[in-house]
Protein backbone atom coordinates (compact mmCIF):
# COMPACT_ATOMS: atom_id res chain seq x y z
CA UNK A 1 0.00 0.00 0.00
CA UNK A 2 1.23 3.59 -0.72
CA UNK A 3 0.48 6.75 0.78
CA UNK A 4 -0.15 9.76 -2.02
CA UNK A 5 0.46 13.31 -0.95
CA UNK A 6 -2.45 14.31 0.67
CA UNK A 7 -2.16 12.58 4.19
CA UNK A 8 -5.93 11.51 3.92
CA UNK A 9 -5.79 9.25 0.60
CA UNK A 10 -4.36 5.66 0.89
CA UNK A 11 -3.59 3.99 -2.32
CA UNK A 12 -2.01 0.80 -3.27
CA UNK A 13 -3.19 -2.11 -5.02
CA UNK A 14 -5.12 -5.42 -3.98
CA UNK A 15 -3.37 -8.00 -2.45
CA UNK A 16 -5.25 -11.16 -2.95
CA UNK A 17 -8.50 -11.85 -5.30
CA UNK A 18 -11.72 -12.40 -2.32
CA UNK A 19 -14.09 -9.94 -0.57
CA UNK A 20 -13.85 -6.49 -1.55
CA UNK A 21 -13.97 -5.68 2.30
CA UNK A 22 -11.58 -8.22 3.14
CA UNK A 23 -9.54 -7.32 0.62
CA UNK A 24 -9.20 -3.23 1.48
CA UNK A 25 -8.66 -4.80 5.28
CA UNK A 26 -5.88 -7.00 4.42
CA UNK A 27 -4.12 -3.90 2.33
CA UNK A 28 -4.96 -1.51 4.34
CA UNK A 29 -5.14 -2.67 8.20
CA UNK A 30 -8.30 -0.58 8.68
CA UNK A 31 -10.75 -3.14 9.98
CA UNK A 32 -13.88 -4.31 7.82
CA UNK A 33 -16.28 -2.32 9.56
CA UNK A 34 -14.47 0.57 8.97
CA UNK A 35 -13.65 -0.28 5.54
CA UNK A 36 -17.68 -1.14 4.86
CA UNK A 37 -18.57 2.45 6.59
CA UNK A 38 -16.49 4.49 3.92
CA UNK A 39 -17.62 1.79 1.01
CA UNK A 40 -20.94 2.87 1.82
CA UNK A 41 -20.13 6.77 2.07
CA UNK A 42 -18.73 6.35 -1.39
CA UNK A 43 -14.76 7.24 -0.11
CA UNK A 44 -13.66 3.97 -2.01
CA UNK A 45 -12.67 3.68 -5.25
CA UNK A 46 -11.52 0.39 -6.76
CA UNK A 47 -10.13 0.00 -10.57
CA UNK A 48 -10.81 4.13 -11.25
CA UNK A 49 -14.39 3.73 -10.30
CA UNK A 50 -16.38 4.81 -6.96
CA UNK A 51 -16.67 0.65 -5.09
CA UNK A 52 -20.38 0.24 -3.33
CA UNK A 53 -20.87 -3.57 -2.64
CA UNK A 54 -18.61 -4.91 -0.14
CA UNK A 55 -19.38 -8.17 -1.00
CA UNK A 56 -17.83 -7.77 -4.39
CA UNK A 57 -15.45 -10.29 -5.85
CA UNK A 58 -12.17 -8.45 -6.88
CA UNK A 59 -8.98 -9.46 -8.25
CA UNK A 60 -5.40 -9.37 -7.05
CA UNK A 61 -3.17 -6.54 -8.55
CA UNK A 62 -6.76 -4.16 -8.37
CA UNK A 63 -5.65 -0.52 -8.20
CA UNK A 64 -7.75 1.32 -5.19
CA UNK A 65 -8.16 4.58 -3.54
CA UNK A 66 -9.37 5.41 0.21
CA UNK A 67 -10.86 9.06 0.62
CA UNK A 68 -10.36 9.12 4.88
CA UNK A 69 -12.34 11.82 6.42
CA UNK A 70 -10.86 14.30 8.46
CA UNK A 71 -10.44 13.08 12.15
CA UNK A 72 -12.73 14.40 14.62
CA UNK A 73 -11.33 17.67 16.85
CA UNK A 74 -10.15 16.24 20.19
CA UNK A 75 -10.51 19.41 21.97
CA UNK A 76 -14.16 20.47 21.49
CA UNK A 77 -14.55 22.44 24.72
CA UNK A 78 -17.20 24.27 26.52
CA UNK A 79 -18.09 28.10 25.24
CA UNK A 80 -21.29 29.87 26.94
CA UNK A 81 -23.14 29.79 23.27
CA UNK A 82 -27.20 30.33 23.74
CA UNK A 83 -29.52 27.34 23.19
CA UNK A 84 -32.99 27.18 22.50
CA UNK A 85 -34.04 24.45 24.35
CA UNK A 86 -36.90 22.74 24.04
CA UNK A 87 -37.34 20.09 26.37
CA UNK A 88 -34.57 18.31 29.05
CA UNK A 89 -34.56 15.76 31.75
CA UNK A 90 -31.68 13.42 33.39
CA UNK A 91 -31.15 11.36 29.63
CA UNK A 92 -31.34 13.80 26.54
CA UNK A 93 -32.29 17.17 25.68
CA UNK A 94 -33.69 18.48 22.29
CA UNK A 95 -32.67 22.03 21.16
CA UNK A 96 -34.13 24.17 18.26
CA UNK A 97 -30.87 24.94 16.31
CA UNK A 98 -30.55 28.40 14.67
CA UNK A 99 -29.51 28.40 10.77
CA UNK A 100 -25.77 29.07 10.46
CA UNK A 101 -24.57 26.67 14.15
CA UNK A 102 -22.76 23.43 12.47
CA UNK A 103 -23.51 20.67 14.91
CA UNK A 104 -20.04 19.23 16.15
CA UNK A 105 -16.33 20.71 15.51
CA UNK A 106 -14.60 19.38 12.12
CA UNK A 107 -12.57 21.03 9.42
CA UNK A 108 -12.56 24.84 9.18
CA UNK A 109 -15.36 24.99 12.29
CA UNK A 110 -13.20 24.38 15.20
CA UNK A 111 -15.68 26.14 17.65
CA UNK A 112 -18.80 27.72 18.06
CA UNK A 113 -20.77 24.56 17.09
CA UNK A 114 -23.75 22.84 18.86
CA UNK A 115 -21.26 20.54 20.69
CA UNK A 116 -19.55 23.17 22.29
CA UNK A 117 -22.90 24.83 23.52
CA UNK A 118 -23.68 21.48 25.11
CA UNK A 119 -20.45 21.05 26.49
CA UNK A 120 -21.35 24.10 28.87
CA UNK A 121 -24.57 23.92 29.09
CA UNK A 122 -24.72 20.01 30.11
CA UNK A 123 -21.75 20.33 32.57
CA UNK A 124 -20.20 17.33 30.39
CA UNK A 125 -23.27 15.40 31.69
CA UNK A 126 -23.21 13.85 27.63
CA UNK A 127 -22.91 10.78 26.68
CA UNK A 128 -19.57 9.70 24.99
CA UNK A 129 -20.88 6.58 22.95
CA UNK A 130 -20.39 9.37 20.03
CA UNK A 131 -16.87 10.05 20.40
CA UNK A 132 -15.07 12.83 22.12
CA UNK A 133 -16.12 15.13 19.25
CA UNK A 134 -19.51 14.46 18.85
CA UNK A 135 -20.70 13.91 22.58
CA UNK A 136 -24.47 12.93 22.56
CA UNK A 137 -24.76 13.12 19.07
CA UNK A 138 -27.11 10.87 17.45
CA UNK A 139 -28.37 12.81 14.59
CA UNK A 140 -27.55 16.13 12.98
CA UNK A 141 -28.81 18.81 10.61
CA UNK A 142 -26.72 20.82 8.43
CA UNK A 143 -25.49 23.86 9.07
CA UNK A 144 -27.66 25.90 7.00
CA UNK A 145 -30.73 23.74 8.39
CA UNK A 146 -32.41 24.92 11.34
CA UNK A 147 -35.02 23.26 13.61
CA UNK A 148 -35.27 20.44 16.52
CA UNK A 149 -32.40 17.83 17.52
CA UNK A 150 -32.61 15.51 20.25
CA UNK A 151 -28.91 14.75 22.14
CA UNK A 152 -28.22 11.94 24.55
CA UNK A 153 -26.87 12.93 28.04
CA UNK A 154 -26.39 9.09 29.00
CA UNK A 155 -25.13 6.21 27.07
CA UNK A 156 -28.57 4.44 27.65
CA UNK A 157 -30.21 6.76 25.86
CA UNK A 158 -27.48 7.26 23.45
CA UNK A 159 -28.18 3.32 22.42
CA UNK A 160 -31.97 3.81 22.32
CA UNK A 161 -31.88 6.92 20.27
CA UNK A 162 -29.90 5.11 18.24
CA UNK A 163 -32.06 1.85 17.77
CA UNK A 164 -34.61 3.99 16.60
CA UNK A 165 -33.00 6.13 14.15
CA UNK A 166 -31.81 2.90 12.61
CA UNK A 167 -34.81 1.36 12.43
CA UNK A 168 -36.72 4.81 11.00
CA UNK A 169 -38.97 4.39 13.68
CA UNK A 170 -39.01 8.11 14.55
CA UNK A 171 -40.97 10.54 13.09
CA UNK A 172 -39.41 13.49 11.43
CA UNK A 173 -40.89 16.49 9.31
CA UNK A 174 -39.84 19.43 7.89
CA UNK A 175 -40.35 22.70 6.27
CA UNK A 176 -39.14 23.38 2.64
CA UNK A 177 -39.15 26.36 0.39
CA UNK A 178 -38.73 24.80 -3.23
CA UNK A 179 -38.66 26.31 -6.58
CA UNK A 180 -41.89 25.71 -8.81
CA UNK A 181 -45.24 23.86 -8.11
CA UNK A 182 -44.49 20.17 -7.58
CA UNK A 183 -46.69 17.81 -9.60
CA UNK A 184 -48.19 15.65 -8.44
CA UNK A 185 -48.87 18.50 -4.87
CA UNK A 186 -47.97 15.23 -3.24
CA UNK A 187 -46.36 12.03 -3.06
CA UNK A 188 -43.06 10.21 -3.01
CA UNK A 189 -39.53 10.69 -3.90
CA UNK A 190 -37.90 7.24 -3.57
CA UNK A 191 -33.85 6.91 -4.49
CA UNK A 192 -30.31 5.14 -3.21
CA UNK A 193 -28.49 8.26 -2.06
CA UNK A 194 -24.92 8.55 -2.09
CA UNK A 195 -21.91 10.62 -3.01
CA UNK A 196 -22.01 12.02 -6.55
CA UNK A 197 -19.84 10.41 -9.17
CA UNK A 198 -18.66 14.36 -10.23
CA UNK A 199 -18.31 15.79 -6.68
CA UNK A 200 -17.50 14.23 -3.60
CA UNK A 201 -18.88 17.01 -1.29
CA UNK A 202 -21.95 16.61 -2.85
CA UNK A 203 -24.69 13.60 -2.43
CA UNK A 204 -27.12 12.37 -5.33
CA UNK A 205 -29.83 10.08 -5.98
CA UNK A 206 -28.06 7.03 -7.64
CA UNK A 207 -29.38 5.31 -10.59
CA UNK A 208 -31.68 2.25 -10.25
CA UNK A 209 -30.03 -0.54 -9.83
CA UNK A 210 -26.77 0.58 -7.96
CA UNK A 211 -25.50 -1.14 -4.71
CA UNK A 212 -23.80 2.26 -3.78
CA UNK A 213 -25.47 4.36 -1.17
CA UNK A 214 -28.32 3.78 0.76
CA UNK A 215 -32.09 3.86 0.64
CA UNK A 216 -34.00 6.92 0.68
CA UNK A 217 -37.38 7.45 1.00
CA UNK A 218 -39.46 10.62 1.40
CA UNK A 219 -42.92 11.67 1.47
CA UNK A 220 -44.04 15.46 0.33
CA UNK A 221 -46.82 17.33 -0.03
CA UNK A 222 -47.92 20.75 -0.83
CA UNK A 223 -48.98 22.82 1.81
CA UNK A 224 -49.28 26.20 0.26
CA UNK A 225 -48.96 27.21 -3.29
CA UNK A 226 -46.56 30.55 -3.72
CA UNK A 227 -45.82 32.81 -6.85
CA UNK A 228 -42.59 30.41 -8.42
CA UNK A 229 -42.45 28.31 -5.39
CA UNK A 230 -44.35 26.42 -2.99
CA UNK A 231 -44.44 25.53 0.61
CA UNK A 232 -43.65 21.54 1.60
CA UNK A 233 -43.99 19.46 4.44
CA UNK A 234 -41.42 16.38 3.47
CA UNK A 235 -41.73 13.46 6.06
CA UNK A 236 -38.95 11.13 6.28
CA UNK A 237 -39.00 7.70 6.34
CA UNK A 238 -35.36 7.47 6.31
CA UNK A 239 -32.70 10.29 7.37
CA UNK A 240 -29.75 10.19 4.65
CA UNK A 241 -27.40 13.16 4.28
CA UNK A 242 -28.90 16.16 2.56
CA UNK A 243 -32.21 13.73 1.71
CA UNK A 244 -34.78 16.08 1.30
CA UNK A 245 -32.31 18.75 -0.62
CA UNK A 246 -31.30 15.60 -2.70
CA UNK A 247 -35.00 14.50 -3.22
CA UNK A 248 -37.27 17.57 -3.94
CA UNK A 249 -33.95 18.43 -6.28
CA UNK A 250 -34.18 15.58 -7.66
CA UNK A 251 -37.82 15.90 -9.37
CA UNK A 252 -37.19 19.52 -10.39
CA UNK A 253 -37.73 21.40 -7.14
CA UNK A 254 -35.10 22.22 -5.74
CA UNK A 255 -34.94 24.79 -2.33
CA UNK A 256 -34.73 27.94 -2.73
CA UNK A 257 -31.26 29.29 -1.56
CA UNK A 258 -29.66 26.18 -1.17
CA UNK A 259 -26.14 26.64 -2.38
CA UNK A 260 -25.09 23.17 -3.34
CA UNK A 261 -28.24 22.06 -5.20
CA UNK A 262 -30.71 24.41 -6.04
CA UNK A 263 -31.45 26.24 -8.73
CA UNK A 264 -33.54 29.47 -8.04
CA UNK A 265 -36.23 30.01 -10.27
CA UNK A 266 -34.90 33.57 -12.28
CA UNK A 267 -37.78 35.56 -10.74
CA UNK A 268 -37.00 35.02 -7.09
CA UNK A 269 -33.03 35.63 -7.62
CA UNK A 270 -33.59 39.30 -6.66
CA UNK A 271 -36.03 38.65 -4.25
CA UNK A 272 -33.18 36.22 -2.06
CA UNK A 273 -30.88 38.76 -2.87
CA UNK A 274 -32.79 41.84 -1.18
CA UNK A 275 -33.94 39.58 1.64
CA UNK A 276 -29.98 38.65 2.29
CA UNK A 277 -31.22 35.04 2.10
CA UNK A 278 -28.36 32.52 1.46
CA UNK A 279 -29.45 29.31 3.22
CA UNK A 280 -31.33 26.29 1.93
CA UNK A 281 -34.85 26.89 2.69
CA UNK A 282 -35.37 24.15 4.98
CA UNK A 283 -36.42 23.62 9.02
CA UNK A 284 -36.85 20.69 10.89
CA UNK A 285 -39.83 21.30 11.70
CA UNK A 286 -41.11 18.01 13.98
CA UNK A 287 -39.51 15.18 16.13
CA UNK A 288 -41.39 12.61 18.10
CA UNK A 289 -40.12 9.68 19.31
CA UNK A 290 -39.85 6.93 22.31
CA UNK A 291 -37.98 8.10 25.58
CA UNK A 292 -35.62 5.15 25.50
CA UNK A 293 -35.80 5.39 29.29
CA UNK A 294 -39.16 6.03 30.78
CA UNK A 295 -41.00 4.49 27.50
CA UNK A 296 -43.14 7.90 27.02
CA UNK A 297 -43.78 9.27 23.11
CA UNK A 298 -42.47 12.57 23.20
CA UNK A 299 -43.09 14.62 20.34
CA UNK A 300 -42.04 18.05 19.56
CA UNK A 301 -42.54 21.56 17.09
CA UNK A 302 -41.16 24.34 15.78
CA UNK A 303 -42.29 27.60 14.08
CA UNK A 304 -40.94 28.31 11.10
CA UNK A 305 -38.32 30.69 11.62
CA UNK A 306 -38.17 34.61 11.14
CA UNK A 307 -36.23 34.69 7.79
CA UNK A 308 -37.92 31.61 6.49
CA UNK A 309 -41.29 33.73 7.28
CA UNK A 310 -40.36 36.36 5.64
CA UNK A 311 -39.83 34.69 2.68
CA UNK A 312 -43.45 33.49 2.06
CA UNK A 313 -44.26 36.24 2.72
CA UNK A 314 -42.43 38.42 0.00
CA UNK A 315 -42.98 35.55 -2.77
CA UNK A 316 -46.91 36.25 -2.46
CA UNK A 317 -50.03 34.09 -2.75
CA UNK A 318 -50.54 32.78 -6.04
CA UNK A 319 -53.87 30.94 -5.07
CA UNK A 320 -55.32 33.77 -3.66
């Protein structure tokens, strides 16, 4: 195995024809779970093409490349950040995250994050099953996403929060601003998401077919029809990275704002601009779920948000 220049890429070629996992394992020394986790975040590539199916057959003298993320900070520390919080007890706490707070410390946001506002305002009383970066964390948003997130304070809640985010068992809506009038005004958007052949930093819904990524699934419909846009609720049956950007983009609506995938209708460019809106139009909106301890359904909401009001406001009715 060789090393190239940037510190984060492994290269080298296959040792042995078997497993694709057991394979990258044997050349690599990472171990197969953690080989499988970055097959399945599309970091592999194998014979100049992104891998997907661990369970591949590949031959010896295979030519491979291992994208490895940047290592969590170490040294996310307390800071006296405001939180919105929305409900705490002895186990986990959901907050209503502002647009613009990333959730945990990483490349180019050493600080400043969610994390860091929990450090402090938990008294470290987080559970660690996440990592020392990512105390608590069992689910994010992205940065430019606001709205509710729950975070475990003890590792019994960590694994229950868990359990159910694995098993889509929670129930998860949000708020979306998208371009145009989707047709049908409700339904489905079903997909494998995973990273995009063209751009790493970017996800996509993979073509039928593919063993790459991972099943997506959401539901959408219409709540209120706008002049060039339209207000969504999008329920998730699954939580994927970027989903619902990736999904409503997808079938030709993408949010408005959103810097990564959206295109905003012509009409409403000046309309963002005067408004100084630059975010993906997009708010978690709801979160329910089991308290993994006492057994209750809790279930949660959040008002849309100042700027995201003001929005649909300025766009108008177009069904008036």
């Amino acid at each position: 195995m060789g090393a190239m220049s940037d510190p984060r890429i492994l290269a080298g070629t296959l040792p042995a024809a078997r497993r694709l996992d057991k394979a990258l394992a044997d050349a690599t020394g990472l171990s197969r779970a953690r080989v499988q986790a970055l097959l399945a975040d599309g970091q592999i590539d194998v014979g100049g093409k992104i891998a997907g199916s661990a369970k591949a057959s590949v031959e010896a003298g295979t030519p491979f490349t291992i994208h490895m993320p940047p290592p969590d900070d170490p040294q996310a520390r307390p800071q006296p950040i405001p939180l919105d919080v929305v409900f705490e007890d002895a186990d986990l706490i959901v907050v209503d995250k502002p647009a613009g707070m990333v959730v945990h410390p990483g490349a180019g946001n050493p600080d400043g994050t969610l994390v860091n506002a929990l450090l402090h305002h938990c008294a470290g009383a987080l559970s660690g099953i996440g990592g020392v970066a990512r105390p608590g964390i069992v689910h994010r948003i992205d940065k430019d996403t606001s709205g509710l997130l729950v975070v475990a304070k003890s590792d019994t809640a960590h694994e229950g929060l868990s359990r159910q985010f694995a098993d889509h068992s929670l129930e998860r809506a949000y708020l979306a601003v998208c371009g145009g009038h989707p047709l049908p005004a409700a339904g489905t958007v079903a997909g494998r998401i995973g990273r995009s052949d063209g751009n790493r930093k970017k996800m996509a819904v993979l073509p039928d077919g593919s063993k790459r990524g991972k099943r997506a699934v959401t539901h959408y419909r219409t709540i209120e029809t706008l002049d060039e846009c339209a207000l969504v609720e999008c329920r998730l049956e699954t939580g994927r990275t970027h989903q619902v950007r990736v999904h409503l983009a997808s079938i030709g609506h993408a949010l408005l704002g959103d810097p990564v995938y959206g295109r905003t209708p012509t009409a409403l460019r000046s309309l963002l601009k005067r408004l100084d809106f630059s975010r993906q139009a997009l708010h978690a909106a709801r979160l329910g779920f089991i308290h993994p301890v006492t057994g209750n359904r809790l279930s949660f909401s959040s008002q849309l948000p100042a700027d995201m009001r003001e929005l649909i406001d300025e766009t108008g009715h177009s069904n008036r």
